[in-house]
Protein backbone atom coordinates (compact mmCIF):
# COMPACT_ATOMS: atom_id res chain seq x y z
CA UNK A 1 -81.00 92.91 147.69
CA UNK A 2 -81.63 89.26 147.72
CA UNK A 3 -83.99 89.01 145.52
CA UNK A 4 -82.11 91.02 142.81
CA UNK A 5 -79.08 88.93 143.32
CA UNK A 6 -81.62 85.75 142.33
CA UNK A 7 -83.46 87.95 138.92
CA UNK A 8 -79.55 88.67 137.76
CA UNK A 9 -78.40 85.40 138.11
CA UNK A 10 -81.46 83.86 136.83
CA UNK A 11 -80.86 86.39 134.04
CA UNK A 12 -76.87 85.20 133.19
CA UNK A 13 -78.11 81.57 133.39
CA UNK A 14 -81.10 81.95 130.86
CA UNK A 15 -78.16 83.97 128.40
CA UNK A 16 -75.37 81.67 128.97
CA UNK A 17 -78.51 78.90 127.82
CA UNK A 18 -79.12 80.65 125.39
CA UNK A 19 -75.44 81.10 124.00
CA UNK A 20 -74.87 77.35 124.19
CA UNK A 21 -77.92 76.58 122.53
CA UNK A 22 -77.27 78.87 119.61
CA UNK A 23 -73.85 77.23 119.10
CA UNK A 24 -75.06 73.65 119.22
CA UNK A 25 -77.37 74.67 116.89
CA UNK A 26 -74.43 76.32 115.15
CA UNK A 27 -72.26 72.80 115.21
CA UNK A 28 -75.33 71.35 113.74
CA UNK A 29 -75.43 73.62 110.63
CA UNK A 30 -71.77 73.41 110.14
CA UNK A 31 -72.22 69.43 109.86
CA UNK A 32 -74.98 68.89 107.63
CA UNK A 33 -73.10 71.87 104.97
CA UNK A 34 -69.85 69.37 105.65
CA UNK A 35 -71.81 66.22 105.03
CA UNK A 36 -73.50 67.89 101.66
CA UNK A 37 -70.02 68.74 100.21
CA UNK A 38 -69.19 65.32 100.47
CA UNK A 39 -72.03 64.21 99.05
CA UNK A 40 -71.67 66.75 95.87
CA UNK A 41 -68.18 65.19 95.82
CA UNK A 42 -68.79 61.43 95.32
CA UNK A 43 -71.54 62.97 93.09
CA UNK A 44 -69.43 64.20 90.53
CA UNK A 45 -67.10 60.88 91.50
CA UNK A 46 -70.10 58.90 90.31
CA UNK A 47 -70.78 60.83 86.78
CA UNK A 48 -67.21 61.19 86.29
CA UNK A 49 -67.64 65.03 86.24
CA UNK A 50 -64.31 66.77 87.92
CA UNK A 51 -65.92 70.08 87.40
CA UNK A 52 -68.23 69.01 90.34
CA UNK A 53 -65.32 67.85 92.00
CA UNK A 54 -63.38 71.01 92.01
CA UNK A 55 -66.26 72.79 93.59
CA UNK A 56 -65.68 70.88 96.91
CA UNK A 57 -61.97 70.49 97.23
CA UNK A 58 -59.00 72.53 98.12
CA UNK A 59 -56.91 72.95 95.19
CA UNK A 60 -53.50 71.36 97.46
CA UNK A 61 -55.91 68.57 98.59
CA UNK A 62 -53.74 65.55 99.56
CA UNK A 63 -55.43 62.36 98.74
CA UNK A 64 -54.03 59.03 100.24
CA UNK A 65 -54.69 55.31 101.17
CA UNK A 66 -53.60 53.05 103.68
CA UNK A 67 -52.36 49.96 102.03
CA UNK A 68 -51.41 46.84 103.71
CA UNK A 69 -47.66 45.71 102.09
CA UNK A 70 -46.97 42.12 101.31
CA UNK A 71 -45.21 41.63 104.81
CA UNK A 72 -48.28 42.28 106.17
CA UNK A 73 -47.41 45.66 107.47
CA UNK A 74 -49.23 48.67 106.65
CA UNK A 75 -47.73 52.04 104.74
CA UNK A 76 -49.94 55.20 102.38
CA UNK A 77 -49.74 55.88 98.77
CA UNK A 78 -50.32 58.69 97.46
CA UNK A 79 -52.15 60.33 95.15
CA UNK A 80 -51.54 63.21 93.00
CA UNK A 81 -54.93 65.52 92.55
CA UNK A 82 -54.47 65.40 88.59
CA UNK A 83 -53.89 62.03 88.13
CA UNK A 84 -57.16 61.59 90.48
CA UNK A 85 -59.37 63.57 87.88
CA UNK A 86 -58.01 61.99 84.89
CA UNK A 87 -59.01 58.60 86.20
CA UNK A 88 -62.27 59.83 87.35
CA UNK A 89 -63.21 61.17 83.80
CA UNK A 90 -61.88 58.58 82.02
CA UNK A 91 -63.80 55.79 84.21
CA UNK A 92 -67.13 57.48 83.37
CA UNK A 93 -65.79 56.60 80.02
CA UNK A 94 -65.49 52.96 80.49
CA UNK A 95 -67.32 51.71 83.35
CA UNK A 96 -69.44 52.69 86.56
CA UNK A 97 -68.53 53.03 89.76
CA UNK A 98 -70.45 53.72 93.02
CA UNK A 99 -69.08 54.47 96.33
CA UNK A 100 -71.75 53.65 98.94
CA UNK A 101 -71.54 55.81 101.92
CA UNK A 102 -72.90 53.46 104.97
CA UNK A 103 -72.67 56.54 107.85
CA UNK A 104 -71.43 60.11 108.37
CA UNK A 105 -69.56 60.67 111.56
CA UNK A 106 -68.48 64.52 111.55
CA UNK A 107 -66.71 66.88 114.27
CA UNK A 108 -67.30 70.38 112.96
CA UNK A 109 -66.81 73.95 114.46
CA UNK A 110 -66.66 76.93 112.19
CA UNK A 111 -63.52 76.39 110.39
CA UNK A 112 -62.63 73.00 110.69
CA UNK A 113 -64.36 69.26 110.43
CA UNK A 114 -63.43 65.85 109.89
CA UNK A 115 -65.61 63.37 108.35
CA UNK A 116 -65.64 59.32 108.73
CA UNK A 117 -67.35 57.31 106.28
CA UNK A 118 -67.55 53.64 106.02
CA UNK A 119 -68.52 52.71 102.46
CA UNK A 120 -68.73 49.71 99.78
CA UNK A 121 -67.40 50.01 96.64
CA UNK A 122 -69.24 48.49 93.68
CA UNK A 123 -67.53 48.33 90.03
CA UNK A 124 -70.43 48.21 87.29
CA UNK A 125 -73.08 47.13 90.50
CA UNK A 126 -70.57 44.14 91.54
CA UNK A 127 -68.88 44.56 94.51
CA UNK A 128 -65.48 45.16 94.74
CA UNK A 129 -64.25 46.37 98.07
CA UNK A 130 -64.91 48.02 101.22
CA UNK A 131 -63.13 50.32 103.92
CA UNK A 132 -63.21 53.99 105.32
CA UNK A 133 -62.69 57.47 103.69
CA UNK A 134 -62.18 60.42 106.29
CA UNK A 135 -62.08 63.93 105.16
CA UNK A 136 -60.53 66.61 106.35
CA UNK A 137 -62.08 69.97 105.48
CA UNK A 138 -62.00 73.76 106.36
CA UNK A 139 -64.37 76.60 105.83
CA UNK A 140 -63.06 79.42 103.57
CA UNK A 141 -65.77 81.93 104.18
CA UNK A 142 -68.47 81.20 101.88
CA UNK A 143 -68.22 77.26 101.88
CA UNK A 144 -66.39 73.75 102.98
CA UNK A 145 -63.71 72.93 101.14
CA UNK A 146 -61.94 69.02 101.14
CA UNK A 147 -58.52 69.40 102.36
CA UNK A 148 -57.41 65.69 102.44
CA UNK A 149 -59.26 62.41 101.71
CA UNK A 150 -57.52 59.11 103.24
CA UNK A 151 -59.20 56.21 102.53
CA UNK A 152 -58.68 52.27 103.39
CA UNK A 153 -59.59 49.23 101.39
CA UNK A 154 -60.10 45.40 102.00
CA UNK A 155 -61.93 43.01 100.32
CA UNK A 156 -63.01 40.42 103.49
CA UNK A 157 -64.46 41.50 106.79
CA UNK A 158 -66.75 43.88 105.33
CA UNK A 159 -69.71 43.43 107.49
């Protein structure tokens, strides 16, 4: 009797192994589809192409940024979607810009993530700014979708 009781739990502990495994590798998945959406979403940022844009975002996606006020305190501004992808496709009009992406730091399950990503910001390759973007996004069945971008910007301190 023993020796069953030591195959069946031997047994649960080589399943429940198993089941952790699989959703690790799961988590895993979930991230590097999150980190690819953002990356097809600076990429149409970059050419100025909103059609790519729309692809990856939610179409209520809030977009703000933490701004520091001239008392030195610090309050959001936001900004509506449509004025977002007028600006986009009328800077690939007039000048370049390139968001640099220095790290990806995602939390994912299967509906939800949140991204953080330092970056530099460079204006026709001079620089211009830093800060961090995090993304909020949520799975709607076939793929991730941006909820809400926040971003901060400074120009010193960078490194």
């Amino acid at each position: 009797m023993k020796r069953y009781c030591v195959i069946i739990s031997m047994f649960f502990t080589g399943v429940i192994i198993g089941q952790k495994n699989g959703t690790m590798d799961n988590v895993a998945t979930y991230k590097k589809e999150v980190k690819q959406t953002i990356v097809e979403f600076f990429e149409g940022f970059h050419k100025g192409d909103t059609s790519i844009i729309r692809k990856t975002i939610d179409q209520d996606i809030t977009l703000k940024t933490v701004i520091k006020t001239k008392e030195g305190s610090y309050s959001t501004r936001s900004t509506n979607v449509s004025d977002f992808m007028r600006v986009i496709h009328e800077m690939a009009q007039k000048s370049r810009w390139n968001e640099r992406l220095l790290l990806f730091k995602i939390e994912a399950d299967k509906q939800l993530a949140t991204a953080w990503t330092p970056y530099e910001f460079y204006l026709n390759d001079t620089f211009s700014h830093c800060g961090i973007n995090t993304f909020q996004l949520y799975h709607d069945g076939t793929q991730w979708k941006i909820l809400s971008v926040v971003d901060t910007r400074k120009k010193e301190d960078c490194q």
